[in-house]
C-alpha atoms as a PDB file:
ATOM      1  CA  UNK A   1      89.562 101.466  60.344  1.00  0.00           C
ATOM      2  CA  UNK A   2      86.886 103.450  61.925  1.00  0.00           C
ATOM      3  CA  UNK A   3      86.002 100.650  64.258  1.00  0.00           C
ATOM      4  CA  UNK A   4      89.485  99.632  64.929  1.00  0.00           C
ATOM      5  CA  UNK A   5      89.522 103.733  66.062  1.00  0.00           C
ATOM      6  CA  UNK A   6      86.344 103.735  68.282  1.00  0.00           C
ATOM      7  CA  UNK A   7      88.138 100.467  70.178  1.00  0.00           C
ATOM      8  CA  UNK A   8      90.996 102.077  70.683  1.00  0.00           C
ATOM      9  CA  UNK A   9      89.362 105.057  72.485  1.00  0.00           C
ATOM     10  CA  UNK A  10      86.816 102.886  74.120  1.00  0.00           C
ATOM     11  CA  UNK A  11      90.029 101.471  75.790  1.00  0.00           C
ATOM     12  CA  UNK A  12      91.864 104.315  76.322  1.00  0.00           C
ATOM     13  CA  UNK A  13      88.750 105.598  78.282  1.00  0.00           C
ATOM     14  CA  UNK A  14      88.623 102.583  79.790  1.00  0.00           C
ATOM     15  CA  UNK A  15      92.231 102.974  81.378  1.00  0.00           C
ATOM     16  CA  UNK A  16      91.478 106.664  82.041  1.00  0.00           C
ATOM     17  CA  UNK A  17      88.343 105.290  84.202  1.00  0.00           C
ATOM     18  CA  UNK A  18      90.219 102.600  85.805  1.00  0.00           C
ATOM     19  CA  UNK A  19      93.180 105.304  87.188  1.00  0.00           C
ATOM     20  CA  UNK A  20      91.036 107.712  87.804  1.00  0.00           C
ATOM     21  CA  UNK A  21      89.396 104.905  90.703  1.00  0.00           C
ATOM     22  CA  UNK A  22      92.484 103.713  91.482  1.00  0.00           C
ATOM     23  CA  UNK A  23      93.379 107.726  92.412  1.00  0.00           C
ATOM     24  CA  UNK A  24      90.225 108.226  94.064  1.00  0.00           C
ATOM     25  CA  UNK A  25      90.006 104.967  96.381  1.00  0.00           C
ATOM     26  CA  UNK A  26      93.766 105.650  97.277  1.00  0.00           C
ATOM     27  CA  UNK A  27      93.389 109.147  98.009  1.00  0.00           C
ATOM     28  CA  UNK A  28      90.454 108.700  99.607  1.00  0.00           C
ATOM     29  CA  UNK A  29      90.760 105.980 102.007  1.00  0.00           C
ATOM     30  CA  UNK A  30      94.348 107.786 103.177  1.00  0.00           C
ATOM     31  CA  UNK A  31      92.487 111.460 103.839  1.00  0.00           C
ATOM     32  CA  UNK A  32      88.951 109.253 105.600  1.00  0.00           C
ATOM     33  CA  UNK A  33      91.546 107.222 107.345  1.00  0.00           C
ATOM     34  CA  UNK A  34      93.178 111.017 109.010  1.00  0.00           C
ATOM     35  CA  UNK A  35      90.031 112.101 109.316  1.00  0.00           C
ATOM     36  CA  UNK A  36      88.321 109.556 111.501  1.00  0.00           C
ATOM     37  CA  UNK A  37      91.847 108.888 113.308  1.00  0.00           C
ATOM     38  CA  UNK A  38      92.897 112.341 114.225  1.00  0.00           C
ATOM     39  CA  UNK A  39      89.766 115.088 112.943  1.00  0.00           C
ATOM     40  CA  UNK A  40      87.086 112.699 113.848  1.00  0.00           C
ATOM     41  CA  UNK A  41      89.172 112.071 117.229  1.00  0.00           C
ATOM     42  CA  UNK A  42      88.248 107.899 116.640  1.00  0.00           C
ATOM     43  CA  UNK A  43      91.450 107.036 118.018  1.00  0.00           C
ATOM     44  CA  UNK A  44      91.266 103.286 117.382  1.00  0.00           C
ATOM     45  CA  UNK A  45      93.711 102.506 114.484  1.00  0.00           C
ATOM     46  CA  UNK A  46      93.781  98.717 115.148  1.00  0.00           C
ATOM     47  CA  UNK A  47      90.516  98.144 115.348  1.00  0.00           C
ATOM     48  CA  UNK A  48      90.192 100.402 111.721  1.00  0.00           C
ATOM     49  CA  UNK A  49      92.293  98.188 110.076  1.00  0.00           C
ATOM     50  CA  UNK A  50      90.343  95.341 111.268  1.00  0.00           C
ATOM     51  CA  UNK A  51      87.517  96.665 109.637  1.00  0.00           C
ATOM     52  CA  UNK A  52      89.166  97.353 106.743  1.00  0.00           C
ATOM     53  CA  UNK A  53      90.554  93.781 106.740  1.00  0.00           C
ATOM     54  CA  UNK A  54      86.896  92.314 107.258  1.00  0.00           C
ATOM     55  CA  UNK A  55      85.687  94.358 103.999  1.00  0.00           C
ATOM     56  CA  UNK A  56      88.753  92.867 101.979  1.00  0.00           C
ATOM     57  CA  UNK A  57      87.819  89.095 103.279  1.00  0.00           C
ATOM     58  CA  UNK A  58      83.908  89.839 102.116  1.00  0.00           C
ATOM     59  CA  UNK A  59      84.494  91.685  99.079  1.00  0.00           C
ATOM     60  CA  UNK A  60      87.140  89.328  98.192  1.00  0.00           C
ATOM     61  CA  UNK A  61      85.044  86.083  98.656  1.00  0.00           C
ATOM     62  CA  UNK A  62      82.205  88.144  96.646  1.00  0.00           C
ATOM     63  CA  UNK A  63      84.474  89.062  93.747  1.00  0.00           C
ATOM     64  CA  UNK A  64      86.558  85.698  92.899  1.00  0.00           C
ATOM     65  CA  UNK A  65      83.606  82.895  94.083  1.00  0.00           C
ATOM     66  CA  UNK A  66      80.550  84.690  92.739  1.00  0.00           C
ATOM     67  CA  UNK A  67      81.493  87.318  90.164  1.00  0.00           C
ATOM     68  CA  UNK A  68      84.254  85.275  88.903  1.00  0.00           C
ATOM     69  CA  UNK A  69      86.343  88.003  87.710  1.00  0.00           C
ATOM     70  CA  UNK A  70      89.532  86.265  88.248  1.00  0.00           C
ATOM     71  CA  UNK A  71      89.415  82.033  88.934  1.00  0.00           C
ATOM     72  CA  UNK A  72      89.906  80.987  92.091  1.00  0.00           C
ATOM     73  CA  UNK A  73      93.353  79.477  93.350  1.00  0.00           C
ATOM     74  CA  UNK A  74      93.619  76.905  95.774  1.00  0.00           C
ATOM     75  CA  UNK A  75      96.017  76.563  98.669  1.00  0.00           C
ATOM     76  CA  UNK A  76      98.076  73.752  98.003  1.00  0.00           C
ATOM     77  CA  UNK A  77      99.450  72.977 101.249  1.00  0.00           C
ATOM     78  CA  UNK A  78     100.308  73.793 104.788  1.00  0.00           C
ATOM     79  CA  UNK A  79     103.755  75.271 103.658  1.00  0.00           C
ATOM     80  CA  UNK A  80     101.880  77.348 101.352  1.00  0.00           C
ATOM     81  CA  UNK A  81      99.098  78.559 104.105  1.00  0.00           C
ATOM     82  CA  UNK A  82     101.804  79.597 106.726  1.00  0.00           C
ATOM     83  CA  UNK A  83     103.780  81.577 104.103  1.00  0.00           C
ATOM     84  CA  UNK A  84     100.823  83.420 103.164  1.00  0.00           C
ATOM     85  CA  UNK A  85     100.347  83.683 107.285  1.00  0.00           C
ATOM     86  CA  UNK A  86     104.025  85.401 107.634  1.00  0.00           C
ATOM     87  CA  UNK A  87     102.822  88.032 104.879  1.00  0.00           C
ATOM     88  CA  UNK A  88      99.272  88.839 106.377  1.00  0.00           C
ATOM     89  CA  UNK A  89     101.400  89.160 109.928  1.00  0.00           C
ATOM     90  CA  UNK A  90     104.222  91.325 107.841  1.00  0.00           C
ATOM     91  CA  UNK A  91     101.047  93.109 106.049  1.00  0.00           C
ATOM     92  CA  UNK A  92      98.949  94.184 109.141  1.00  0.00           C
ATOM     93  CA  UNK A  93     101.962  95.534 110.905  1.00  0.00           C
ATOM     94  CA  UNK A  94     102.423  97.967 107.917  1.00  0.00           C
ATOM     95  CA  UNK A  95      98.737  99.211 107.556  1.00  0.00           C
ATOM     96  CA  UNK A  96      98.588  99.701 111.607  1.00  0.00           C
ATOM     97  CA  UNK A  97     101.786 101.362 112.137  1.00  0.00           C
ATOM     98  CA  UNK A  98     100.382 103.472 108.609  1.00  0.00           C
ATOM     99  CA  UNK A  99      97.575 104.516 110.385  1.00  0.00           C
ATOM    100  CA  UNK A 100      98.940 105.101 113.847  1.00  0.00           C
ATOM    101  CA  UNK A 101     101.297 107.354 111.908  1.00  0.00           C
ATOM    102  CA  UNK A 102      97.941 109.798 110.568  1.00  0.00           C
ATOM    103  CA  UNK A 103      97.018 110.325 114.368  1.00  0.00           C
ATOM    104  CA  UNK A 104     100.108 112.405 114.700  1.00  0.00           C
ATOM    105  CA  UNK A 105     101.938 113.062 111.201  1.00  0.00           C
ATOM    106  CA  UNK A 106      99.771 115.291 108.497  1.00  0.00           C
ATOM    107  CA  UNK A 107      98.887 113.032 104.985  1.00  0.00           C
ATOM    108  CA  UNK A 108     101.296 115.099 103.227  1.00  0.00           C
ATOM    109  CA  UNK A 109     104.302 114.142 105.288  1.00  0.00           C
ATOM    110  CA  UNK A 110     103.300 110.167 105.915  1.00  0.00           C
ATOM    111  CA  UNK A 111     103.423 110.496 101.504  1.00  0.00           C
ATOM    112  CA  UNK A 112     107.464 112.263 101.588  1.00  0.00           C
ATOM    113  CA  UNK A 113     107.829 108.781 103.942  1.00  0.00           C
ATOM    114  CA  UNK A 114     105.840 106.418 101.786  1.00  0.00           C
ATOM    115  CA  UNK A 115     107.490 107.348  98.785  1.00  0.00           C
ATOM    116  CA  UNK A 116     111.094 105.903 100.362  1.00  0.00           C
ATOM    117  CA  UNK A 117     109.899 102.408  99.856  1.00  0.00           C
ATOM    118  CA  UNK A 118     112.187 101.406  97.122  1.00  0.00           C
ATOM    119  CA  UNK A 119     115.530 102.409  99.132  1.00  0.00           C
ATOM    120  CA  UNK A 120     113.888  99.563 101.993  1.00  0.00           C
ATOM    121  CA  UNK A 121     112.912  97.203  99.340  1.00  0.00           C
ATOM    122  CA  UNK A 122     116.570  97.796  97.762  1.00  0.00           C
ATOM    123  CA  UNK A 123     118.136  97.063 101.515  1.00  0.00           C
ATOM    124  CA  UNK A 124     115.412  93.651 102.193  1.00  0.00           C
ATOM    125  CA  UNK A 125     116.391  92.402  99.106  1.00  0.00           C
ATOM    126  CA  UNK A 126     120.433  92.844  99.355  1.00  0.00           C
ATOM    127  CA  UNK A 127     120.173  91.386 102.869  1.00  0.00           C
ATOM    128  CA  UNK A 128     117.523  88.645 101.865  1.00  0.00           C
ATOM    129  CA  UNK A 129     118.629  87.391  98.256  1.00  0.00           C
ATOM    130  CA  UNK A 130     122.309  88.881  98.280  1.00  0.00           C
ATOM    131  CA  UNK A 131     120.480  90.407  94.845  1.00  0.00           C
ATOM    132  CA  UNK A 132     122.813  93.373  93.893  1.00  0.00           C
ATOM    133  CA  UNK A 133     121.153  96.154  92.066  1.00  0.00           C
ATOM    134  CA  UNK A 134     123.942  98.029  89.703  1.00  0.00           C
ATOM    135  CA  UNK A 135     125.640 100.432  91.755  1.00  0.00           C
ATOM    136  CA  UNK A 136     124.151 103.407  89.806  1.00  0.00           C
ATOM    137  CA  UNK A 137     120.651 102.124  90.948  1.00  0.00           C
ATOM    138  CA  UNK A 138     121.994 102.911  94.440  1.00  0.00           C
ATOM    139  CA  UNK A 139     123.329 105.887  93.707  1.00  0.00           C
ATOM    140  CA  UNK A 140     119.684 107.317  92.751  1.00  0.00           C
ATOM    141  CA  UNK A 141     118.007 106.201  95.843  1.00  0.00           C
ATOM    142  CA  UNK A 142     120.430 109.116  98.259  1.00  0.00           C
ATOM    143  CA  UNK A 143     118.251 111.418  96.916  1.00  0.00           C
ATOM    144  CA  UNK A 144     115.043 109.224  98.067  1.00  0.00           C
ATOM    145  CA  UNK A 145     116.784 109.149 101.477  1.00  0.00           C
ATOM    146  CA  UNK A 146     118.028 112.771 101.423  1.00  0.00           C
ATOM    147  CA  UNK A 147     114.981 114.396 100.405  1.00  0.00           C
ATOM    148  CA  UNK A 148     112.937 112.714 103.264  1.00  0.00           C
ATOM    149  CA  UNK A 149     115.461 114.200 106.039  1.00  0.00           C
ATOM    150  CA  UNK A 150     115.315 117.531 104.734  1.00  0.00           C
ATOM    151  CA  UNK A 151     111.099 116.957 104.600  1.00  0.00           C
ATOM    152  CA  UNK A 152     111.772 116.154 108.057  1.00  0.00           C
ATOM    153  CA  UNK A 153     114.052 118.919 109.316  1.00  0.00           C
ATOM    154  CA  UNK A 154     111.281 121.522 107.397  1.00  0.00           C
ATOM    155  CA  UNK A 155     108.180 119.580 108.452  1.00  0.00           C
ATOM    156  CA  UNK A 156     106.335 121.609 111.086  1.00  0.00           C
ATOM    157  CA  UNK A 157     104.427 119.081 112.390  1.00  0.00           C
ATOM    158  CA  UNK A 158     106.738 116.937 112.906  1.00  0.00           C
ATOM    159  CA  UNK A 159     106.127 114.282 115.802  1.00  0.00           C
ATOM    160  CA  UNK A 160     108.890 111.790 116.311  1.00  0.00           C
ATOM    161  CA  UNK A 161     106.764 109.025 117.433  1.00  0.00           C
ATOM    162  CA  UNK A 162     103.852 109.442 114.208  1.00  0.00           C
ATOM    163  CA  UNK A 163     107.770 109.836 112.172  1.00  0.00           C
ATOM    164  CA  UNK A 164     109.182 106.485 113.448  1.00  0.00           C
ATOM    165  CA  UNK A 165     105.549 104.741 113.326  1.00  0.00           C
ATOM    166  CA  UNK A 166     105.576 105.975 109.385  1.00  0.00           C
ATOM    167  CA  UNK A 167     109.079 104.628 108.625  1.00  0.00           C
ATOM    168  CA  UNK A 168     108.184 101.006 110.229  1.00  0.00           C
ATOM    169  CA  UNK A 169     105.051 101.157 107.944  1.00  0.00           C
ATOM    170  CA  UNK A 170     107.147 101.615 104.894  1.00  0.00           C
ATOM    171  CA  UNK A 171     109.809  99.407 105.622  1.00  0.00           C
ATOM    172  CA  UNK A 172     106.804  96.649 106.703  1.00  0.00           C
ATOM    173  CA  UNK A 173     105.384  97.769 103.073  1.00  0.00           C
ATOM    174  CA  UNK A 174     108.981  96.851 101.359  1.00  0.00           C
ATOM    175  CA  UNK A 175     109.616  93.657 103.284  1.00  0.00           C
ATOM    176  CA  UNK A 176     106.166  92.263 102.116  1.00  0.00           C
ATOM    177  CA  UNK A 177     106.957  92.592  99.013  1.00  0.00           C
ATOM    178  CA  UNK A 178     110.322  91.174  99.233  1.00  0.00           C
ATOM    179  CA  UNK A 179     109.003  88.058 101.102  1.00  0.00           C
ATOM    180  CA  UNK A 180     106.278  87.866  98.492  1.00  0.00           C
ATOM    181  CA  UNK A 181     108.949  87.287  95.753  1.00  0.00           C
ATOM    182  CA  UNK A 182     110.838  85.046  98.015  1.00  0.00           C
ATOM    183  CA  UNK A 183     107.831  83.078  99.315  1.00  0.00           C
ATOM    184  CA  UNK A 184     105.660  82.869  96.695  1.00  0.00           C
ATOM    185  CA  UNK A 185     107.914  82.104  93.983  1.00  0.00           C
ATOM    186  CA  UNK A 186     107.604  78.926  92.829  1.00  0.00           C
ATOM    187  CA  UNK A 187     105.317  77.936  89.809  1.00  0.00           C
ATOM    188  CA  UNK A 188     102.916  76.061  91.435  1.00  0.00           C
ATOM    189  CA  UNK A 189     102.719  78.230  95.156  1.00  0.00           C
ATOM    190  CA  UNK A 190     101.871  81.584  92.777  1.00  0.00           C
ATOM    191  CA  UNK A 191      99.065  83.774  93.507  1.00  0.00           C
ATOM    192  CA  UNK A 192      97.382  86.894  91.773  1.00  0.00           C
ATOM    193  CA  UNK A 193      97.164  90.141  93.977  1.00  0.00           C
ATOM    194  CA  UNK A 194      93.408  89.253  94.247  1.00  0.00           C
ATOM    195  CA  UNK A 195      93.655  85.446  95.572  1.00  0.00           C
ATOM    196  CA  UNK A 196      96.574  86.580  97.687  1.00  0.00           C
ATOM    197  CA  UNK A 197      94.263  89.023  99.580  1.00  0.00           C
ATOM    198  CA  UNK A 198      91.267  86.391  99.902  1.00  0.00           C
ATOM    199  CA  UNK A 199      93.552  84.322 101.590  1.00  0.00           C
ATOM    200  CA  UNK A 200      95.264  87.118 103.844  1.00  0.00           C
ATOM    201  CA  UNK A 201      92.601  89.408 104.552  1.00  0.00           C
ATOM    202  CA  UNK A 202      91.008  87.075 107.254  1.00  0.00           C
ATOM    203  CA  UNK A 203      94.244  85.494 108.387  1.00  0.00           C
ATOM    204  CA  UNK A 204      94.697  89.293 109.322  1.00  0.00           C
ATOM    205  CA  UNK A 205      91.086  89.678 111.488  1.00  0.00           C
ATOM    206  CA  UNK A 206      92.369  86.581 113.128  1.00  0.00           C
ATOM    207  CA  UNK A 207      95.993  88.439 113.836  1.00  0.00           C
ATOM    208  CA  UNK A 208      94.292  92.302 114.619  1.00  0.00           C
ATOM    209  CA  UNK A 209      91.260  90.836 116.932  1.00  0.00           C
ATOM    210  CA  UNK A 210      93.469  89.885 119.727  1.00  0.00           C
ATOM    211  CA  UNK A 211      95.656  92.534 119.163  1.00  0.00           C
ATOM    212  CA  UNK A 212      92.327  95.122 119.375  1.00  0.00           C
ATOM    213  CA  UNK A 213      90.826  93.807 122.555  1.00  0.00           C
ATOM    214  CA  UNK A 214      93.847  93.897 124.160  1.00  0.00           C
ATOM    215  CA  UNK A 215      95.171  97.286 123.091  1.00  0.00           C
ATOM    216  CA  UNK A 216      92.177  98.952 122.482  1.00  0.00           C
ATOM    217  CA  UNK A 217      90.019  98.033 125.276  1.00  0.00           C
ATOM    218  CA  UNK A 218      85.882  98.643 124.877  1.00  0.00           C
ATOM    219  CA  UNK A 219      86.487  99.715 121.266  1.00  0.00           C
ATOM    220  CA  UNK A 220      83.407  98.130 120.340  1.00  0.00           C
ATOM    221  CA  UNK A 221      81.289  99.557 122.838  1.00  0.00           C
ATOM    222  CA  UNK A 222      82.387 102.944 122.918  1.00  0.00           C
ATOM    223  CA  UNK A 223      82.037 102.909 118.574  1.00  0.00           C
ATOM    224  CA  UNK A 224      78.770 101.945 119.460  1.00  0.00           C
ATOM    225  CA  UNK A 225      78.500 104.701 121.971  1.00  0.00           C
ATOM    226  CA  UNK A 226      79.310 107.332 119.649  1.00  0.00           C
ATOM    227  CA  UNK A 227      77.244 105.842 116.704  1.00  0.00           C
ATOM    228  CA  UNK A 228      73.905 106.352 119.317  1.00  0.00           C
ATOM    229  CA  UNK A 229      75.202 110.369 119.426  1.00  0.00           C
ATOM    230  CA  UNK A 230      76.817 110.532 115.920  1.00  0.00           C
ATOM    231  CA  UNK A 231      75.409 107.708 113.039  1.00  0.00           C
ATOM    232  CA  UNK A 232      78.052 109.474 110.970  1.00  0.00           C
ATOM    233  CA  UNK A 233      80.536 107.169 112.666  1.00  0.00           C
ATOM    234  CA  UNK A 234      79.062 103.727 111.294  1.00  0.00           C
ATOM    235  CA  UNK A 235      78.556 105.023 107.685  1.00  0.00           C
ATOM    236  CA  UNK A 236      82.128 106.548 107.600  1.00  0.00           C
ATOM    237  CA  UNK A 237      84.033 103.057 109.067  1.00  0.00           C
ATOM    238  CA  UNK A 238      81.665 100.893 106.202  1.00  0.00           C
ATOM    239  CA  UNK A 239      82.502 103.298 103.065  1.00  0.00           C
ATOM    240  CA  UNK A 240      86.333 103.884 104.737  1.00  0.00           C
ATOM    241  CA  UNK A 241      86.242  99.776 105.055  1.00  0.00           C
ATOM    242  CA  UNK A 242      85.176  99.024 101.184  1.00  0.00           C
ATOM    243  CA  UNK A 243      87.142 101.592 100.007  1.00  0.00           C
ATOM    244  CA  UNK A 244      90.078  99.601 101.433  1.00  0.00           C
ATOM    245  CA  UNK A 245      88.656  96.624  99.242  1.00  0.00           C
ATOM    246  CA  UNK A 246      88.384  99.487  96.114  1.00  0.00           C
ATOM    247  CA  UNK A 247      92.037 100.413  96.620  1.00  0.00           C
ATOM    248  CA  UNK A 248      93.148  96.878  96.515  1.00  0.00           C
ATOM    249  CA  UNK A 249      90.736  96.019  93.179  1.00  0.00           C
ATOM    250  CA  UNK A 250      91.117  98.773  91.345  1.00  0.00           C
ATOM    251  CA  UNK A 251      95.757  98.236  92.039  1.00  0.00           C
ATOM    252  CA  UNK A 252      95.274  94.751  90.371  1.00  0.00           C
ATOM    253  CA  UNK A 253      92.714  95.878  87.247  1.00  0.00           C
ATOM    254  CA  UNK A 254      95.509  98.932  86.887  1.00  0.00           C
ATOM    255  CA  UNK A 255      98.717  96.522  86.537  1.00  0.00           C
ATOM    256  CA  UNK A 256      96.597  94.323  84.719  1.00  0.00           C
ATOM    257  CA  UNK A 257      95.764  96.766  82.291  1.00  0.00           C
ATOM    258  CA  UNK A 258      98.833  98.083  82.095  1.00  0.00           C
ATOM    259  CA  UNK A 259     102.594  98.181  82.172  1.00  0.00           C
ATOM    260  CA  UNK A 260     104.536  98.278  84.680  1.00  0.00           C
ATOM    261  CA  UNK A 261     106.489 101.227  83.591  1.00  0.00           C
ATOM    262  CA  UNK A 262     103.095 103.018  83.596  1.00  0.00           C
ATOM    263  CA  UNK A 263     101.866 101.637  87.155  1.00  0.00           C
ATOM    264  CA  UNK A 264     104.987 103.449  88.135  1.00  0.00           C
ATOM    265  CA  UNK A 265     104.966 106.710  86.741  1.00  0.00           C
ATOM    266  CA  UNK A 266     100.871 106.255  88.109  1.00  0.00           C
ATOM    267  CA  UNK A 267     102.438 105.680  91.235  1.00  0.00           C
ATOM    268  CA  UNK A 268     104.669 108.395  91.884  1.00  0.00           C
ATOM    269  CA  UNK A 269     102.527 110.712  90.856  1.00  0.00           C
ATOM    270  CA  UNK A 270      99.426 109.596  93.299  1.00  0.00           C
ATOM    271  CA  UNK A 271     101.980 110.632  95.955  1.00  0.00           C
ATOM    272  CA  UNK A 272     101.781 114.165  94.893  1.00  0.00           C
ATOM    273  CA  UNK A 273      98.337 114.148  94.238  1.00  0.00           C
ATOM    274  CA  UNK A 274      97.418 112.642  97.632  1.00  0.00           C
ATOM    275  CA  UNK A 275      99.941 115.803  99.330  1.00  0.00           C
ATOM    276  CA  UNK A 276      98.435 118.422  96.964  1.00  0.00           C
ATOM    277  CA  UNK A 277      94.399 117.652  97.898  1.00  0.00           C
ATOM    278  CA  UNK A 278      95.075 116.560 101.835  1.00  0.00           C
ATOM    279  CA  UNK A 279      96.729 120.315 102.372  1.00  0.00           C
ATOM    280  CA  UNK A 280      93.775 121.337 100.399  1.00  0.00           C
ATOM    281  CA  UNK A 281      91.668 119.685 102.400  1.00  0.00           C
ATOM    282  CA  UNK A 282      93.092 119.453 105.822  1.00  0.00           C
ATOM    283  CA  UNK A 283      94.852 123.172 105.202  1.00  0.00           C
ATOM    284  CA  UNK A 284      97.691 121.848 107.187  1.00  0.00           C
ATOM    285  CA  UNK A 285     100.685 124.322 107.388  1.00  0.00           C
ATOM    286  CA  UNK A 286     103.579 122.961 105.214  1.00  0.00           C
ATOM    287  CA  UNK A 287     107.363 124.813 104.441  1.00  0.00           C
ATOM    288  CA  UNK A 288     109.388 125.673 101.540  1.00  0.00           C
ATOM    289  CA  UNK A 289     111.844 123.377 102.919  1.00  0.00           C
ATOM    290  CA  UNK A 290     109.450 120.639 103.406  1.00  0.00           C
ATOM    291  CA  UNK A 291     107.977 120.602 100.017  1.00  0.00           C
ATOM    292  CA  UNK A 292     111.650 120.816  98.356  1.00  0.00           C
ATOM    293  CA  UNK A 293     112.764 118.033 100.568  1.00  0.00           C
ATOM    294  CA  UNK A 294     109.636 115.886  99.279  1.00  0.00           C
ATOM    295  CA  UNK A 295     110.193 117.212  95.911  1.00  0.00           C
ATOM    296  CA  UNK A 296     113.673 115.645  95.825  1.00  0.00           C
ATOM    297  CA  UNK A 297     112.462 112.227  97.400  1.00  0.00           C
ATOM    298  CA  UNK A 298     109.946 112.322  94.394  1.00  0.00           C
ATOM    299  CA  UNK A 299     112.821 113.229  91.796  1.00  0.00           C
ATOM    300  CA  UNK A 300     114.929 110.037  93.308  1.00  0.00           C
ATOM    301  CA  UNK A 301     112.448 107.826  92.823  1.00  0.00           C
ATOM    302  CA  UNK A 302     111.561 108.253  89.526  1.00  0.00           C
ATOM    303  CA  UNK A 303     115.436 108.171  88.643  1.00  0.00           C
ATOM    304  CA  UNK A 304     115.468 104.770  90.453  1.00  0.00           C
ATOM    305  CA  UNK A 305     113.024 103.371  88.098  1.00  0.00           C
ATOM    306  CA  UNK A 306     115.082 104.673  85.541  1.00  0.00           C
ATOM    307  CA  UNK A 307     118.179 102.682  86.514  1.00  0.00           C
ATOM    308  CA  UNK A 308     116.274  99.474  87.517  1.00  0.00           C
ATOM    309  CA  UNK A 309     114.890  99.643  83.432  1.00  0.00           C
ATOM    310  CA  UNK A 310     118.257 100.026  82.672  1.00  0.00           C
ATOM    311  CA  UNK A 311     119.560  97.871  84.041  1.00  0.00           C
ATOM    312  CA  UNK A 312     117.292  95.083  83.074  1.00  0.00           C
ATOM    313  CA  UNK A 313     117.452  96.119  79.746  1.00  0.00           C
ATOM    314  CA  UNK A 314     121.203  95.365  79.137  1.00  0.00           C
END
């Protein structure tokens, strides 16, 4: 009995550990990511992501091929490979326009945007599976939608570019993982969350390179450039890079650990975490209005998972 007690709290610490990094690596890459992109003034979001997509393609490789925490899945043919192509393309366009967003939006707002992803995930879904949700499960996500307006209307640093950059991010985020159900369905085409990103982290250096020497033109020399003034610079873009590997690690050991009622609640609840420390942190000037508004976003979600359980459960 006694032993059957010290497992269960050697477990339950073991959990607590695991969301604790999961927290941290989230949280953190999002308020490094602002920092470097609009404190730091390294105003280079493509060529971030790149980085971050290089980590994810050597950690990965590191983690499944020599560590072998999880066994490695092959690609079983070219349909496969360009399906996993059309989600790295979908993917990088939401972690760019995510980051262009922190240039001009504060980390508390781009979170009262984030958190709408299950009212564009609800929309990809009717318009790419004709998959009805019952109608009650619509009815919670208004207040997803309505909450993030009146964020919006009380946000006052609100920049209508950063705003529209945040919503394609989101939507990009919800259409991934719509495609990913759609795509990646079939017994045999399957991946876990970990092969998946092995396989689309340097599809996506392949996508972003082009995309960074022609948009962001002598990125590499003028990083290089500040690095000779600033050395900060290098060690900030390597620890912001693997914690963009950390984030995705620590999200797959968290749902694996767990359920996915739990990864949920987790989930909302980062949100607000991640808006409490980055006006801590970045002391950025937020309103009643705003915080209500993202309050109510918050509230809809959670009621949305509600309904979806529901609804699966009958």
């Amino acid at each position: 009995m006694n032993a059957q007690m010290k497992g269960q709290g050697s477990t339950r610490l073991f959990t607590i550990g695991l969301v604790t990094s999961w927290y941290s690596s989230n949280i953190g890459v999002l308020l490094l990511n602002k920092y470097l992109l609009s404190n730091y003034g390294f105003k280079y979001p493509i060529f971030l992501t790149m980085c971050h997509m290089t980590a994810c393609s050597l950690f990965s490789y590191v983690a499944i091929a020599w560590l072998k925490m999880v066994p490695m899945q092959a690609i079983r043919s070219r349909v496969q490979f360009m399906k996993i192509a059309a989600l790295s393309l979908v993917f990088c366009a939401s972690v760019v326009s995510g980051n262009i967003s922190l240039r001009f939006l504060p980390v508390s707002f781009n979170q009262a945007i984030g958190a709408t992803t299950p009212f564009f995930t609800a929309v990809f879904a009717y318009l790419m599976t004709m998959k009805r949700e019952a109608w009650l499960t619509y009815v919670t996500l208004i207040p997803v939608v309505v909450g993030v307006i009146i964020a919006s209307g009380g946000e006052p640093s609100f920049h209508l570019f950063g705003f529209l950059m945040c919503v394609g991010a989101t939507a990009a985020r919800a259409l991934k993982s719509v495609l990913q159900g759609i795509l990646l369905s079939s017994e045999g085409e399957k991946l876990n969350s970990m092969n998946l990103l092995l396989y689309m982290a340097p599809i996506a250096v392949v996508l972003l390179l082009p995309a960074t020497l022609y948009m962001e033109d002598n990125v590499v020399g003028i990083t290089l450039a500040l690095a000779r003034d600033d050395i900060r610079i290098i060690w900030l873009l390597v620890f912001n890079s693997s914690l963009a590997y950390f984030v995705n690690l620590t999200n797959f050991l968290v749902t694996k650990h767990t359920s996915a009622l739990t990864l949920q609640v987790l989930g909302n609840a980062k949100g607000a975490v991640a808006v409490v420390v980055s006006i801590l942190i970045f002391k950025n000037p937020v309103s009643v209005t705003g915080m209500l508004g993202y309050s109510l976003t918050v509230f809809g979600v959670i009621l949305y998972g509600e309904a979806k359980k529901r609804s699966k459960g009958q």
